[in-house]
N, C-alpha and C. Protein backbone atom coordinates (compact mmCIF):
# COMPACT_ATOMS: atom_id res chain seq x y z
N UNK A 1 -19.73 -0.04 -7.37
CA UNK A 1 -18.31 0.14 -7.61
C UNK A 1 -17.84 -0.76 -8.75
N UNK A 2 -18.15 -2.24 -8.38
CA UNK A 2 -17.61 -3.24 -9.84
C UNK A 2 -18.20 -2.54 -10.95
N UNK A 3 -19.30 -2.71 -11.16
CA UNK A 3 -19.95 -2.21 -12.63
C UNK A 3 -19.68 -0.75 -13.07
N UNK A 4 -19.06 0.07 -12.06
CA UNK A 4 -18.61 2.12 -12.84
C UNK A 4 -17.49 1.39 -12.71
N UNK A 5 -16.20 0.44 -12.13
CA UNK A 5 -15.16 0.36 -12.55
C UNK A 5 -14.99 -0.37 -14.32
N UNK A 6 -15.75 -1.56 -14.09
CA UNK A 6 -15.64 -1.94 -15.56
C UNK A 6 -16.23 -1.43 -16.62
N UNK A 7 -17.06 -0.42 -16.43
CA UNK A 7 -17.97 0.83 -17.64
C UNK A 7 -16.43 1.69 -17.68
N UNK A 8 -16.17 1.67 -17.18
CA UNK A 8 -14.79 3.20 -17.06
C UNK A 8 -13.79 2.45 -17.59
N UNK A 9 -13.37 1.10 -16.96
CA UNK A 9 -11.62 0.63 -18.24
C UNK A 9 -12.37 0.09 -19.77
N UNK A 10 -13.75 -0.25 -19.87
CA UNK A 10 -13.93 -0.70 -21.27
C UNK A 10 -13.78 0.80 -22.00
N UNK A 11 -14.37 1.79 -21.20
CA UNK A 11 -14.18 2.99 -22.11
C UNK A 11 -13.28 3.24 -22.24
N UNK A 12 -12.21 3.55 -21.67
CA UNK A 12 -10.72 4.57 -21.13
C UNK A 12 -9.59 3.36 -21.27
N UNK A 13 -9.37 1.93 -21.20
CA UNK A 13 -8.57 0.99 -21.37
C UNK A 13 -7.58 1.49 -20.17
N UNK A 14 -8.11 1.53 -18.98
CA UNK A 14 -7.26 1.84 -17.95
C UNK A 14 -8.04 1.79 -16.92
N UNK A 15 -7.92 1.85 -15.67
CA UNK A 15 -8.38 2.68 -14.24
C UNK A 15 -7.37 2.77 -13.74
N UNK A 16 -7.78 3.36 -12.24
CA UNK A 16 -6.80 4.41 -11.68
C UNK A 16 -6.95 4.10 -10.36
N UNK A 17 -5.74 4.14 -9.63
CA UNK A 17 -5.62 4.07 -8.18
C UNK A 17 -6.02 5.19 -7.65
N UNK A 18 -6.96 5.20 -6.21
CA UNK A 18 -6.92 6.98 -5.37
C UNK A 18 -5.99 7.99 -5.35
N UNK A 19 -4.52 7.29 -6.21
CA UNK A 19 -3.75 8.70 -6.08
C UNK A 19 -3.54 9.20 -7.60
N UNK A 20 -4.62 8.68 -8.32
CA UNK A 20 -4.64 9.34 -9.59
C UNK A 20 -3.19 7.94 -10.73
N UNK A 21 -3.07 6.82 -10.56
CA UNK A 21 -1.95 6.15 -11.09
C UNK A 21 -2.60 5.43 -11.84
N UNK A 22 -2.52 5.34 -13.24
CA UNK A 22 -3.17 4.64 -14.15
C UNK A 22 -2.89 3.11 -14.26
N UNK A 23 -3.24 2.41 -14.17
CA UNK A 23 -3.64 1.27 -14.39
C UNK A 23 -3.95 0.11 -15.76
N UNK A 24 -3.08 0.15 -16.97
CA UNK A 24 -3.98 -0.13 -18.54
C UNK A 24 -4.85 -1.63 -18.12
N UNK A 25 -5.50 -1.60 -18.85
CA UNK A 25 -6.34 -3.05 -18.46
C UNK A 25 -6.76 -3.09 -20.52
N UNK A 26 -5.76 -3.14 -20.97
CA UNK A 26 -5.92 -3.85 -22.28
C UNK A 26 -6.83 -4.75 -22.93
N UNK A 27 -6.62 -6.05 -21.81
CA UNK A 27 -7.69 -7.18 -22.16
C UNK A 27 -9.12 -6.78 -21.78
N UNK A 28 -9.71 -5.59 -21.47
CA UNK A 28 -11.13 -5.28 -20.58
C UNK A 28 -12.49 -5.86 -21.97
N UNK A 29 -12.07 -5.67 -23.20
CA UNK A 29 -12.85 -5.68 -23.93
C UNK A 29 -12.74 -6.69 -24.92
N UNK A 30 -12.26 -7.70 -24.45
CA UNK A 30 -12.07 -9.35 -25.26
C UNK A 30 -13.33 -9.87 -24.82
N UNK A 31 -13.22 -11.03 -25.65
CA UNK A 31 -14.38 -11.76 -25.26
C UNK A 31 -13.82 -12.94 -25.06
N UNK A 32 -14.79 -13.99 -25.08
CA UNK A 32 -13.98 -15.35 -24.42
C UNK A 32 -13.55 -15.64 -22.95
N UNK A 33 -12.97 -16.96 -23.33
CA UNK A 33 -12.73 -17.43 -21.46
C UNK A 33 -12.27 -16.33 -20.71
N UNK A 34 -10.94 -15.37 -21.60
CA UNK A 34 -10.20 -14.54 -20.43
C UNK A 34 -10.96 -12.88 -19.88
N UNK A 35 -11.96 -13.09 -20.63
CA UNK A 35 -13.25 -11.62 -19.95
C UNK A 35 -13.10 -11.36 -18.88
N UNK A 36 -13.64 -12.42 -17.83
CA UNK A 36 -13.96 -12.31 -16.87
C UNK A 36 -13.24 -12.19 -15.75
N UNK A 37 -11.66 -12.95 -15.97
CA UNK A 37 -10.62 -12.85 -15.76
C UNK A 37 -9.69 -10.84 -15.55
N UNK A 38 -10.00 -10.35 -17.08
CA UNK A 38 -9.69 -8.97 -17.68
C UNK A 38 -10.82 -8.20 -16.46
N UNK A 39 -12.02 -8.47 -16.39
CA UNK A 39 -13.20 -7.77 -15.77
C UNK A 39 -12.54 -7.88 -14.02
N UNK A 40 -12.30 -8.75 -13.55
CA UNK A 40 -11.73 -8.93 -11.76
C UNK A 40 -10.44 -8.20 -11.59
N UNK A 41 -9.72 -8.33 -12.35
CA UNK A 41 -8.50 -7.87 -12.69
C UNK A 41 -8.60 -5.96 -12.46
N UNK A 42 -9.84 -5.69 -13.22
CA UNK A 42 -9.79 -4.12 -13.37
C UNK A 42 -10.23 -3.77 -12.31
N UNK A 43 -11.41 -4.69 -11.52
CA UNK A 43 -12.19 -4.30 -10.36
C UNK A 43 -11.25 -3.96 -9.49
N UNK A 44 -10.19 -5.08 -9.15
CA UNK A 44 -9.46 -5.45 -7.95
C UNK A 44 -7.59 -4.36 -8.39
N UNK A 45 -7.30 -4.29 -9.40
CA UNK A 45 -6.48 -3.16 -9.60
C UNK A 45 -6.43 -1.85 -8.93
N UNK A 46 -7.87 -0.89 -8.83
CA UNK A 46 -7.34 0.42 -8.21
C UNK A 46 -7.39 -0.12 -6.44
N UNK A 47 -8.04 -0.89 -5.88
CA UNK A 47 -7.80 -1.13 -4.46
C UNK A 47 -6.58 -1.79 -4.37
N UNK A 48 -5.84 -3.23 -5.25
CA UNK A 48 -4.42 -3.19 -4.85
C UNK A 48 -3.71 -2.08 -4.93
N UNK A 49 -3.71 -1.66 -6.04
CA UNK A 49 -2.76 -0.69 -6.37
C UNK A 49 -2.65 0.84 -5.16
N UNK A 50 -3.81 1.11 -5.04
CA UNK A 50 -3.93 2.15 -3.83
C UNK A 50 -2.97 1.75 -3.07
N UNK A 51 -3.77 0.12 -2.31
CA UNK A 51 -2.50 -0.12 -0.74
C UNK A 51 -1.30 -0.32 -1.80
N UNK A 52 -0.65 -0.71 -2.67
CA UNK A 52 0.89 -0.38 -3.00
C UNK A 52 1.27 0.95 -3.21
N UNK A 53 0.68 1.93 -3.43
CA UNK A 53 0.83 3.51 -3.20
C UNK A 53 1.51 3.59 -2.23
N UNK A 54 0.09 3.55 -1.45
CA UNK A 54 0.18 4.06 0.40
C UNK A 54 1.53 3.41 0.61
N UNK A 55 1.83 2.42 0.92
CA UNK A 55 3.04 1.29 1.35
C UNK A 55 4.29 2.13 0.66
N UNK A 56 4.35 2.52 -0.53
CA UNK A 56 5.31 3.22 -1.29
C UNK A 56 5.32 4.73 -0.59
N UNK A 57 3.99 5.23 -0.06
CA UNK A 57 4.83 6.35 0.33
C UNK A 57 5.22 6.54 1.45
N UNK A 58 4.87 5.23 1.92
CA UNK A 58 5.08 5.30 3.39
C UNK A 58 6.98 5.29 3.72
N UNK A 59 7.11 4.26 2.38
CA UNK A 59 8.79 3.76 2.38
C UNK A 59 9.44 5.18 2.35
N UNK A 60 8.84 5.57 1.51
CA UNK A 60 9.39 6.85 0.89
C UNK A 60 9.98 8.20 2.56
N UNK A 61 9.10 8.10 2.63
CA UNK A 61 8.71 9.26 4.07
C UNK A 61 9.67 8.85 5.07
N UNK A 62 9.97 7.03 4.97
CA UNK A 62 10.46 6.43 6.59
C UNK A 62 11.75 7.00 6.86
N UNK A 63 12.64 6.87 5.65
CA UNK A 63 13.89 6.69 6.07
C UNK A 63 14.03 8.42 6.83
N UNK A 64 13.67 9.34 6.48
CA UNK A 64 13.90 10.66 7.08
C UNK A 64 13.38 10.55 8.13
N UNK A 65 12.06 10.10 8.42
CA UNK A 65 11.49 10.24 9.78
C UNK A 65 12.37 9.14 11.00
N UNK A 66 13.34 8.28 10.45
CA UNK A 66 13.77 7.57 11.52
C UNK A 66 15.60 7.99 11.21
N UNK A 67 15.75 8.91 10.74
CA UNK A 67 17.34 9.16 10.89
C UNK A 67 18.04 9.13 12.11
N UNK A 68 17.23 9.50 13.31
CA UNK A 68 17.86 9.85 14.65
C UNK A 68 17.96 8.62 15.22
N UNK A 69 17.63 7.92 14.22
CA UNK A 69 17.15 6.54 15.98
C UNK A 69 18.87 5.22 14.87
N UNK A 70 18.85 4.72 16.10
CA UNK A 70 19.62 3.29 15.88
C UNK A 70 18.47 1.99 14.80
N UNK A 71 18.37 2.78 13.53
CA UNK A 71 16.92 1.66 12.97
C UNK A 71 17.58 1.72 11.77
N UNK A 72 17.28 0.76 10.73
CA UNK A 72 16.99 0.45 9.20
C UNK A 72 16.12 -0.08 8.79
N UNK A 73 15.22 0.54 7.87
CA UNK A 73 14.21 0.02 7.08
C UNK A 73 14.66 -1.71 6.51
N UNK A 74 14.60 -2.64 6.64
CA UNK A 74 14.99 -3.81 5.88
C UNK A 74 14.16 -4.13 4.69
N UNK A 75 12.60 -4.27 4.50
CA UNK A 75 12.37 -4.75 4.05
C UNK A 75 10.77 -4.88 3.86
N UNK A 76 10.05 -4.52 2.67
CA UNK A 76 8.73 -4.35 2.75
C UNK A 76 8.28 -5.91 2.48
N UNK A 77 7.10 -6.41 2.61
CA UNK A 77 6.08 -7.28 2.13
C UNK A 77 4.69 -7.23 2.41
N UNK A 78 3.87 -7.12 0.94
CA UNK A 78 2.92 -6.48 0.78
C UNK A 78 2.58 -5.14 1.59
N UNK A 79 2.15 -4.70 2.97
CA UNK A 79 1.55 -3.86 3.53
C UNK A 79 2.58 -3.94 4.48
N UNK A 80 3.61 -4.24 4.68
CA UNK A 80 4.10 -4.69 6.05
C UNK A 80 5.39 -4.04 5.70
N UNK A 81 6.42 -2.88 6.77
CA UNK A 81 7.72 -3.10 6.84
C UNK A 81 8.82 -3.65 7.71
N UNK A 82 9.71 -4.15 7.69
CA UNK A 82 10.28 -4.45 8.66
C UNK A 82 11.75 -4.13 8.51
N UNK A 83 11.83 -3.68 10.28
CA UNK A 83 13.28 -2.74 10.34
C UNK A 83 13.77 -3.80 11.21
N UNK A 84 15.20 -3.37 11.89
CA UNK A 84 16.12 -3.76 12.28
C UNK A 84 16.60 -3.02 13.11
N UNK A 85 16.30 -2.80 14.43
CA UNK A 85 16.68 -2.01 15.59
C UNK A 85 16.50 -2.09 16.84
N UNK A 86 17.66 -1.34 17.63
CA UNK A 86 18.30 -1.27 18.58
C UNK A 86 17.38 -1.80 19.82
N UNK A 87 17.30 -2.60 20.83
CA UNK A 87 16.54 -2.58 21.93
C UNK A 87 16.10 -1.25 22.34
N UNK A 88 16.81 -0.73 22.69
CA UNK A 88 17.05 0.58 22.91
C UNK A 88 15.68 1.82 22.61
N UNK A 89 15.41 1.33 20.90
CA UNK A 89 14.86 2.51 20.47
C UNK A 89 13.29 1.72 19.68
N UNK A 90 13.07 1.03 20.34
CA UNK A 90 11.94 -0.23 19.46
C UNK A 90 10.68 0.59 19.53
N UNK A 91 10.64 1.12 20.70
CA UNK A 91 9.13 1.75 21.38
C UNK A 91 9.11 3.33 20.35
N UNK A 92 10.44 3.99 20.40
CA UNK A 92 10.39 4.98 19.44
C UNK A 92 9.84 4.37 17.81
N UNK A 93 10.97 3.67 17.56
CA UNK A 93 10.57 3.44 16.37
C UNK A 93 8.77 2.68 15.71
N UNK A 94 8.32 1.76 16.77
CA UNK A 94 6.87 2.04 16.42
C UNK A 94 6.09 3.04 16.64
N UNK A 95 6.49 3.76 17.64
CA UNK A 95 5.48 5.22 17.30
C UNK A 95 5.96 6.21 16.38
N UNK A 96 7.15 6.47 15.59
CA UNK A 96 7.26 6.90 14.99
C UNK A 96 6.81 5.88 13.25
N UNK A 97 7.21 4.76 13.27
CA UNK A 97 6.54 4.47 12.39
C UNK A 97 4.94 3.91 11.88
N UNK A 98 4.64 4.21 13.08
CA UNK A 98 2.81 4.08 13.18
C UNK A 98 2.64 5.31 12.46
N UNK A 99 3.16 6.26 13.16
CA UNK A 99 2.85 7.71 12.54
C UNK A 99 3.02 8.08 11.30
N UNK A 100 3.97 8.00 10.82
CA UNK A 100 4.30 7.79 9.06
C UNK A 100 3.63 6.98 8.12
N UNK A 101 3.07 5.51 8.50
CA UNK A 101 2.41 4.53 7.60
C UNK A 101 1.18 4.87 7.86
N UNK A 102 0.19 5.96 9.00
CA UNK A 102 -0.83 5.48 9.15
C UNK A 102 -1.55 7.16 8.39
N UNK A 103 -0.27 7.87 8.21
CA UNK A 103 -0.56 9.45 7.53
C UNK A 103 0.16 8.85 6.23
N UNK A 104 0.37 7.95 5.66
CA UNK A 104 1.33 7.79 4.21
C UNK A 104 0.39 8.58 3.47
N UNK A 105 -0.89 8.30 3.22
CA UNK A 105 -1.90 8.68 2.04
C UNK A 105 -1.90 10.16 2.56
N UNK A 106 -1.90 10.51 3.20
CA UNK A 106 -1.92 12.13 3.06
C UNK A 106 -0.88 13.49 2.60
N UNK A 107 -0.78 14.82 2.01
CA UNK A 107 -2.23 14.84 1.98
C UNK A 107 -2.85 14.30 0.43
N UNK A 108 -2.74 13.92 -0.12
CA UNK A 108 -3.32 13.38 -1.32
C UNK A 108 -4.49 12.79 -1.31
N UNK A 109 -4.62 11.69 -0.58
CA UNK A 109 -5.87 11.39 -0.12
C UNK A 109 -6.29 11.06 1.65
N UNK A 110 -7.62 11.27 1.56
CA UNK A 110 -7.95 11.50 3.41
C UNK A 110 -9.11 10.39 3.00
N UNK A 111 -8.95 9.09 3.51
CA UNK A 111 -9.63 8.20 3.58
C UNK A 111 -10.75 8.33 4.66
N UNK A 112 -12.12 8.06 4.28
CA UNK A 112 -13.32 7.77 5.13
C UNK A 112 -13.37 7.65 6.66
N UNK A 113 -12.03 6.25 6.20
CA UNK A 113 -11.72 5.34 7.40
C UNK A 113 -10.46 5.24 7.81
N UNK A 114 -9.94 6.04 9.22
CA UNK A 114 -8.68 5.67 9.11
C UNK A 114 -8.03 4.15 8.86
N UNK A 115 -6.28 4.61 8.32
CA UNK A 115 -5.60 2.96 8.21
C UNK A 115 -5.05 3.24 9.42
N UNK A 116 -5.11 1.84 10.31
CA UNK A 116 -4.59 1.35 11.78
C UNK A 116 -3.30 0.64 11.04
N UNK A 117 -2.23 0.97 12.06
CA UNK A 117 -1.15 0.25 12.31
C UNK A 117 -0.94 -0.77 13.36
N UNK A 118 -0.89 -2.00 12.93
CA UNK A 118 -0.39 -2.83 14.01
C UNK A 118 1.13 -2.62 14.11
N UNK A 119 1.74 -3.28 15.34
CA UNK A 119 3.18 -3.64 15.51
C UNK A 119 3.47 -4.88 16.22
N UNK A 120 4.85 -5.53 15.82
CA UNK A 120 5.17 -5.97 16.64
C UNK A 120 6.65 -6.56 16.52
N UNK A 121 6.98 -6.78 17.86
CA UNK A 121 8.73 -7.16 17.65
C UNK A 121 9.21 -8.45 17.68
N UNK A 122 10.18 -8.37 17.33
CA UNK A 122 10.99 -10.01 17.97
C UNK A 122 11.99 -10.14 17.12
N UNK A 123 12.89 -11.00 17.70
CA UNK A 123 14.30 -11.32 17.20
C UNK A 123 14.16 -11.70 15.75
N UNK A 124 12.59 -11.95 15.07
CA UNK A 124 12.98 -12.69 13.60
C UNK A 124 11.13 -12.10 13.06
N UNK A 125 11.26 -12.01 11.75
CA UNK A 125 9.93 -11.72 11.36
C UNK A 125 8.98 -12.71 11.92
N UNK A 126 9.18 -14.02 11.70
CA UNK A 126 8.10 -15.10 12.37
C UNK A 126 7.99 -14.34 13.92
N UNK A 127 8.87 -14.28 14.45
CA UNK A 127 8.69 -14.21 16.13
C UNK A 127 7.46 -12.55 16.13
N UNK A 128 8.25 -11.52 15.49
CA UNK A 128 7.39 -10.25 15.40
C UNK A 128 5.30 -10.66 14.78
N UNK A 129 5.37 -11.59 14.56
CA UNK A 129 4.20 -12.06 14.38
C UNK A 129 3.29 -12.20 15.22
């Protein structure tokens, strides 16, 4: 995988996330201290960038799939979202949002391996920890 990713941005001055999102990697073909730097950078680009996809379409998808319930999306970080809702509707809202983050990539892409959703609640992000 490292060595066809960095044969592919020295050629193409780019790679690409699994949902087809280009990536430029400009520096791939310098030389000097920052190479190697440019070379990790391209490796590690289409796997971040994928999970910021997925995470993006997951945002994307939530707010419709939770209209009915007493919830608001608050707030992504990295892989993680966090809402704001009702006692009431907590148990809905993780199975409904298990369901949405753990189908985000589809159908565009159907991973090997499914992605698992954890959850969890509490009065404050530390506590939901």
């Amino acid at each position: 995988y490292m060595d066809d990713t960095v044969a592919f941005a020295k050629e193409h001055d780019y790679v690409q996330t699994l949902f087809g999102r280009k990536i430029n990697t400009p520096e791939i073909n310098n030389k000097g201290p920052h190479a190697g730097f440019a070379k990790r950078a391209a490796i590690n680009a289409p796997i971040q960038g994928t999970a910021a996809d997925v995470i993006r379409r997951a945002m994307i998808r939530m707010p419709t799939a939770i209209a009915k319930l007493p919830a608001k999306m608050l707030l992504q970080v990295h892989d993680e979202l966090l809402f704001e809702v009702e006692d009431k509707a907590v148990d809905d809202l993780i199975g409904i949002a298990r369901e949405v983050m753990e189908g985000a990539a589809l159908p565009a892409v159907d991973f090997a391996v499914p992605l698992i959703v954890d959850a969890g609640q509490g009065a404050s992000w530390a506590e939901a920890h």
